[in-house]
Protein backbone atom coordinates (compact mmCIF):
# COMPACT_ATOMS: atom_id res chain seq x y z
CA UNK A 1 -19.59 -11.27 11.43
CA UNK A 2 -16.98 -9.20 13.34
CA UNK A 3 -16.27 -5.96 11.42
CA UNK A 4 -12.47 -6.49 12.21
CA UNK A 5 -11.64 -4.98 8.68
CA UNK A 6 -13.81 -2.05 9.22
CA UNK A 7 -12.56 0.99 7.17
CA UNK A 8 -9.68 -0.66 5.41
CA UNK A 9 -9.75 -0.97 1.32
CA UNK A 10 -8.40 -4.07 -0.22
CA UNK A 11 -7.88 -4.92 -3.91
CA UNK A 12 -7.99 -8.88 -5.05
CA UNK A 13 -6.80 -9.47 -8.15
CA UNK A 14 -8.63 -12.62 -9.88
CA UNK A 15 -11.35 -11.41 -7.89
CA UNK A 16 -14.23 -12.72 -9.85
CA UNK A 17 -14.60 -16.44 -9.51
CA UNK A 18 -13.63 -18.93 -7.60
CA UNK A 19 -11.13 -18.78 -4.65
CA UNK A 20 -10.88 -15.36 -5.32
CA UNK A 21 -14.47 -14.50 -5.06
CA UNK A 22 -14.47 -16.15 -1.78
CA UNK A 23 -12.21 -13.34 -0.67
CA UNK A 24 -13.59 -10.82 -1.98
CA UNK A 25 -17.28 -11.58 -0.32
CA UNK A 26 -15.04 -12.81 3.26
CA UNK A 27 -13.41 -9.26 3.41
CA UNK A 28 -16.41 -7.28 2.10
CA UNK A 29 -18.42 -9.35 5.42
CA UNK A 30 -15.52 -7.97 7.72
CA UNK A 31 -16.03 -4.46 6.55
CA UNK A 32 -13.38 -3.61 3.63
CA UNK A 33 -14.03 -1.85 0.86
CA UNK A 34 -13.04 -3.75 -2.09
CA UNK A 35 -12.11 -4.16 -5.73
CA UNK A 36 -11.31 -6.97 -7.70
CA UNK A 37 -9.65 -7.38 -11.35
CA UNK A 38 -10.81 -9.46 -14.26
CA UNK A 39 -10.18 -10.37 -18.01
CA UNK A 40 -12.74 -12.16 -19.61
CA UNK A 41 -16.40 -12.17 -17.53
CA UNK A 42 -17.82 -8.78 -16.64
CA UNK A 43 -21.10 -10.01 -15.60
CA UNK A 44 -19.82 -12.36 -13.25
CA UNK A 45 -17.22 -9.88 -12.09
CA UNK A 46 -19.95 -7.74 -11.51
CA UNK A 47 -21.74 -10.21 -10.02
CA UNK A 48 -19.28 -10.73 -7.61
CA UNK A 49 -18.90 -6.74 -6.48
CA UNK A 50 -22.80 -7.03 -5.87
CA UNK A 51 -22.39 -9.64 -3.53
CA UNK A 52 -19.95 -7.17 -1.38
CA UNK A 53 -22.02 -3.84 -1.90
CA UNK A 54 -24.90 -6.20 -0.51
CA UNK A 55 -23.33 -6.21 3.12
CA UNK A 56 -23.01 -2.51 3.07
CA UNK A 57 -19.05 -1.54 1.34
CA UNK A 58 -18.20 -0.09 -1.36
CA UNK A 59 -17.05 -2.38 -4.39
CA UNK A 60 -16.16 -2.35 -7.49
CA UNK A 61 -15.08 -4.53 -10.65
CA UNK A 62 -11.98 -3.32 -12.77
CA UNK A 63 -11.19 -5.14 -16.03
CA UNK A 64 -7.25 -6.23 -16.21
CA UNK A 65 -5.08 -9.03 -17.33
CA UNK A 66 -2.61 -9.68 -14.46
CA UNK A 67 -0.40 -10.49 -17.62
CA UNK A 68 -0.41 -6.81 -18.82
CA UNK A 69 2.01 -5.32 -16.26
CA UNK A 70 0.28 -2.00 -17.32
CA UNK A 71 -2.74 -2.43 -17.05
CA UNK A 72 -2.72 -4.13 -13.48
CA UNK A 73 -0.84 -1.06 -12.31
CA UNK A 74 -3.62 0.85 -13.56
CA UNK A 75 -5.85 -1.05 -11.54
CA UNK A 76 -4.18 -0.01 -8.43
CA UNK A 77 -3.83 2.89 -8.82
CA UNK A 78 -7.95 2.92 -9.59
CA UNK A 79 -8.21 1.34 -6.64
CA UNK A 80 -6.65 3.94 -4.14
CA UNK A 81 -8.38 6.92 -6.10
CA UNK A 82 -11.95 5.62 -6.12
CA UNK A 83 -11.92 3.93 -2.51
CA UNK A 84 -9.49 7.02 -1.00
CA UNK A 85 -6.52 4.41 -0.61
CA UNK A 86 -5.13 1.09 -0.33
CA UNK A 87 -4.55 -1.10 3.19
CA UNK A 88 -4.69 -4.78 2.12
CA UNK A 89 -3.32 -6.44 -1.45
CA UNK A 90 -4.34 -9.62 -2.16
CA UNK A 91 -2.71 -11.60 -5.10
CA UNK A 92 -5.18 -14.37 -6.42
CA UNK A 93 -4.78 -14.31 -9.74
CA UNK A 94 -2.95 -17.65 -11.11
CA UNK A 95 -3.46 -19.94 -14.07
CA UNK A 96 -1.86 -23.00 -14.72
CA UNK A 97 -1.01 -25.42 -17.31
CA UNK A 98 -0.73 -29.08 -16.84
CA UNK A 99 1.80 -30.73 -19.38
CA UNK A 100 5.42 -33.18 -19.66
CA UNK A 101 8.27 -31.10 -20.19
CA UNK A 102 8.64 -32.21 -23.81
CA UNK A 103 5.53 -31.06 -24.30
CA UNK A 104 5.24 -27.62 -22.51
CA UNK A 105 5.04 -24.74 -24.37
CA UNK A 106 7.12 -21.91 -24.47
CA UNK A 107 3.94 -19.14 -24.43
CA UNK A 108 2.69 -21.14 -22.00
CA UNK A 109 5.79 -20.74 -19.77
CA UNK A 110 5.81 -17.34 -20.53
CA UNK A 111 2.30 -16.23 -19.49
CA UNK A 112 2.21 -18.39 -16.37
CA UNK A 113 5.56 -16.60 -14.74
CA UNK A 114 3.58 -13.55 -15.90
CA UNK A 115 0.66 -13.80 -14.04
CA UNK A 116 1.68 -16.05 -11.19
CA UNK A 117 4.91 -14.37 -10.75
CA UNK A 118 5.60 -11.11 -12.52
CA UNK A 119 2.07 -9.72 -11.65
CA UNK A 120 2.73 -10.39 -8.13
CA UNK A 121 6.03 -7.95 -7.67
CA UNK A 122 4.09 -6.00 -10.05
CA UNK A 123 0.89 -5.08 -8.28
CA UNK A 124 3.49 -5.21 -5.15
CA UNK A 125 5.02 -2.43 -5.87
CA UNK A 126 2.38 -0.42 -6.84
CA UNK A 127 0.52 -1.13 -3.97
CA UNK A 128 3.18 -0.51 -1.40
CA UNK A 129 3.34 3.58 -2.73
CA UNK A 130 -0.03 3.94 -1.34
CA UNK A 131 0.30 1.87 1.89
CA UNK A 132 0.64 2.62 5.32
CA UNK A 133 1.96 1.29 8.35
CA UNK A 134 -0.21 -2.01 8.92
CA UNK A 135 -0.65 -2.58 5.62
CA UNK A 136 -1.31 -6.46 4.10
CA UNK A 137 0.51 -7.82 1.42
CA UNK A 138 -1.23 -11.41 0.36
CA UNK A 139 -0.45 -13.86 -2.57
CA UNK A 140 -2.57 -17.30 -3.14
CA UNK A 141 0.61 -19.63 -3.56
CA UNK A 142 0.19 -23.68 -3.59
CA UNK A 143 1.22 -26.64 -2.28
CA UNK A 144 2.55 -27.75 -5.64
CA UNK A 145 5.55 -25.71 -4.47
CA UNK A 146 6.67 -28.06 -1.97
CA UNK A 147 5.09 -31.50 -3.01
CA UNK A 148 3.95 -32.28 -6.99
CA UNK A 149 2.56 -35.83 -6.73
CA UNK A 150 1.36 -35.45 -10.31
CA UNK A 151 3.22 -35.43 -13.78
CA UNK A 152 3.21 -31.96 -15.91
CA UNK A 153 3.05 -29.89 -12.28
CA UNK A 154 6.84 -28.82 -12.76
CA UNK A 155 6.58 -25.05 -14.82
CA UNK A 156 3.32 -24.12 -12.37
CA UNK A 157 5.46 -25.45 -9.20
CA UNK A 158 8.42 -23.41 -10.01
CA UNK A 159 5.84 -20.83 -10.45
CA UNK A 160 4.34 -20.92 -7.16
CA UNK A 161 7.70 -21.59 -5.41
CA UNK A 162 8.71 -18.61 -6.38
CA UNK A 163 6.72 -16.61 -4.41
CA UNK A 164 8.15 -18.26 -1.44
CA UNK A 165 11.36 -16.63 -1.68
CA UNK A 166 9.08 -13.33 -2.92
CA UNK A 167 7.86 -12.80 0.65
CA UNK A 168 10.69 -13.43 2.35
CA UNK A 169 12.98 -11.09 0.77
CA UNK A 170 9.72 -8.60 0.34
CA UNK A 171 9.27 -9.31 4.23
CA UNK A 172 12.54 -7.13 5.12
CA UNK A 173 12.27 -4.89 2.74
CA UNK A 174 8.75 -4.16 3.87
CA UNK A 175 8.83 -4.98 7.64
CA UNK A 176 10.41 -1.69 9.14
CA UNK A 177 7.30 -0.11 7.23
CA UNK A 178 5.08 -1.85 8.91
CA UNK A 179 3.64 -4.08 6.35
CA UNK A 180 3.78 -7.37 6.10
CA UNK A 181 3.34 -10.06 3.19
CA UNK A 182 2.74 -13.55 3.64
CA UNK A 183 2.10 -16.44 1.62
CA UNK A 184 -1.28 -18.54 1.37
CA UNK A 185 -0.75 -21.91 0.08
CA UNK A 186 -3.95 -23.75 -0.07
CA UNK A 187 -4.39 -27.33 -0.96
CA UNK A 188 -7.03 -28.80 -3.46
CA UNK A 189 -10.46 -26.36 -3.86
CA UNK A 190 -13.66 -27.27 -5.04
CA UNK A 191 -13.76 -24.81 -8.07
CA UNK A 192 -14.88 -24.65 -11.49
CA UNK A 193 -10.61 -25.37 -12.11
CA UNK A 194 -10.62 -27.85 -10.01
CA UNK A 195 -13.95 -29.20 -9.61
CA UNK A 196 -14.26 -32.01 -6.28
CA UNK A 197 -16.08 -34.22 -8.62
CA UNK A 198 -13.39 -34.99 -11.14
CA UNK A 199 -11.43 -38.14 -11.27
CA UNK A 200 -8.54 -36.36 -10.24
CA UNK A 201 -10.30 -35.67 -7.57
CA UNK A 202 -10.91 -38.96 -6.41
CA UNK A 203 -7.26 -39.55 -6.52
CA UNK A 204 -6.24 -37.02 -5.17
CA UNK A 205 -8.33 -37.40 -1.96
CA UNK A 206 -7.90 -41.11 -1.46
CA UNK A 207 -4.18 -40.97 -1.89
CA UNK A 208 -2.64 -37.85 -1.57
CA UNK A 209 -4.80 -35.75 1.09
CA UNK A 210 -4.84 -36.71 5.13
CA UNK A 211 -8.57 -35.27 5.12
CA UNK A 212 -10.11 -36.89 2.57
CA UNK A 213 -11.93 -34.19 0.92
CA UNK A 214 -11.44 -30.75 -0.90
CA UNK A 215 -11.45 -27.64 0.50
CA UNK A 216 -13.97 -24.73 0.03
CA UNK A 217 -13.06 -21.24 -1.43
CA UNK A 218 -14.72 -20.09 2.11
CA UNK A 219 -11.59 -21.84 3.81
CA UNK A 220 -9.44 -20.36 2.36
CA UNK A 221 -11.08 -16.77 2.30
CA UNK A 222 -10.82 -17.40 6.08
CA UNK A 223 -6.94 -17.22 6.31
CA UNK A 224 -6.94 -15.00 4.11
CA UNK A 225 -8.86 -12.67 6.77
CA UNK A 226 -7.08 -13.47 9.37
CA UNK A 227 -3.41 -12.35 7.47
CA UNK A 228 -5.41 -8.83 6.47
CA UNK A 229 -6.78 -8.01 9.68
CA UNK A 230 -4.88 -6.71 12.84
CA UNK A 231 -4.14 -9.73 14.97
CA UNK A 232 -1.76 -10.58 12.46
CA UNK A 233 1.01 -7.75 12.84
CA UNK A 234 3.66 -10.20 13.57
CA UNK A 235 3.22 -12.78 10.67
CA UNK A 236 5.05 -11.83 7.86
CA UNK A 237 7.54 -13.89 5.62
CA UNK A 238 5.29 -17.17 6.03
CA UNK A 239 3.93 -19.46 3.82
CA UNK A 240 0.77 -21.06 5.51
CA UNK A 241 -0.27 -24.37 4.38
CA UNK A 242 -4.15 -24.90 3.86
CA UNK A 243 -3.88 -28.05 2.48
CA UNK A 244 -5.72 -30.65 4.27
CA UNK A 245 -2.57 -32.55 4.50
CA UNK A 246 -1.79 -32.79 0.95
CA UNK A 247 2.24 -31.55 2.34
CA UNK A 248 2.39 -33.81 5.67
């Protein structure tokens, strides 16, 4: 694979499973150096920093809830000490909870603007003090936040929609720095969330998606790639649909 990334260090936070695992191997392949955050799995976490040191970076697993403003600070700061600075943020991390509004939770609500917004302007900000120009800025946003075809989607919608006004104000503020932040907004992925086998799965693809299928962390890890390397100076402020339809 092209080393297009080649001497750049990148953090991804949710970096141990799923979608963000798939970045975390897809930018190690291109050359980064990389760390990832994680709460509750330090094998797999592990596991997953292997896989990168495998193809010849450095890597490393750092344990942090993206709900402990803190402690994800922490992490970047980590970050630019033991890999000698920071080029490329990515903001993975998410959870969400499925549930009517008479029914949702107000801990709930609170922890999911904490991780999938709060921990975004969060490890923003502490990223940006250690960035350069062409620096990346990248959060893992959804499609829920322009089309919820579901019930209980609303509190993780508003969630994810929220970063869509993030990156465009973040996008001026950043732009004359050189840096630019975009939004990812993938579509359904085949992970252990999420799995392609489910019946919601079967719904979803025979009457919701144009491509009837689900996406692969790998897919997504892709764009990601391309929005961290250098052909992509002059993207910033987007949200980029990888969605298999799911928004046509």
């Amino acid at each position: 694979m092209d080393k297009r990334l080649a001497g750049k260090r990148a953090l991804v936070t949710g970096g141990s499973r799923g979608i963000g695992a798939a970045i975390v191997r897809r930018l190690a392949a291109e050359g980064a150096d990389v760390a990832l955050t994680y709460v509750s799995n330090p094998e797999r976490a592990e596991g997953t920093a292997e896989a990168a040191r495998e193809v010849g970076v450095k890597a490393l697993a750092i344990k942090a809830d993206s709900a402990d403003a803190g402690a994800l600070a922490a992490a970047v700061e980590q970050t630019a000490a033991e890999l000698g600075g920071l080029d490329i943020l990515v903001n993975s991390a998410g959870i969400a909870v499925i549930a009517p509004i008479d029914e949702f939770r107000l801990e709930d609500l609170d922890r999911i603007l904490a991780v999938n917004v709060g921990a975004v302007f969060v490890a923003t900000q502490a990223a940006v003090r250690h960035m350069r120009a062409g620096g990346r800025i990248i959060n893992i946003g959804s499609c829920n936040a322009e089309r919820v075809p579901f019930v209980g989607g609303a509190v993780y919608a508003m969630s994810k929609a929220a970063l869509v006004g993030l990156v465009k104000g973040l996008a001026r503020d950043l732009g004359p720095r050189g840096i630019t932040v975009n939004n990812v907004a993938p579509g359904p992925v085949d992970t252990d969330m999420n799995p392609a086998g489910s019946d919601f799965a079967r719904t979803t693809r025979e009457h919701v998606l144009a491509v009837p299928r689900y996406a692969s962390g790998d897919e997504i890890a892709a764009l990601v790639a391309y929005l961290a390397s250098p052909e992509s100076g002059y993207v910033t402020g987007a949200s980029l649909a990888i969605d298999g339809g799911y928004t046509a």
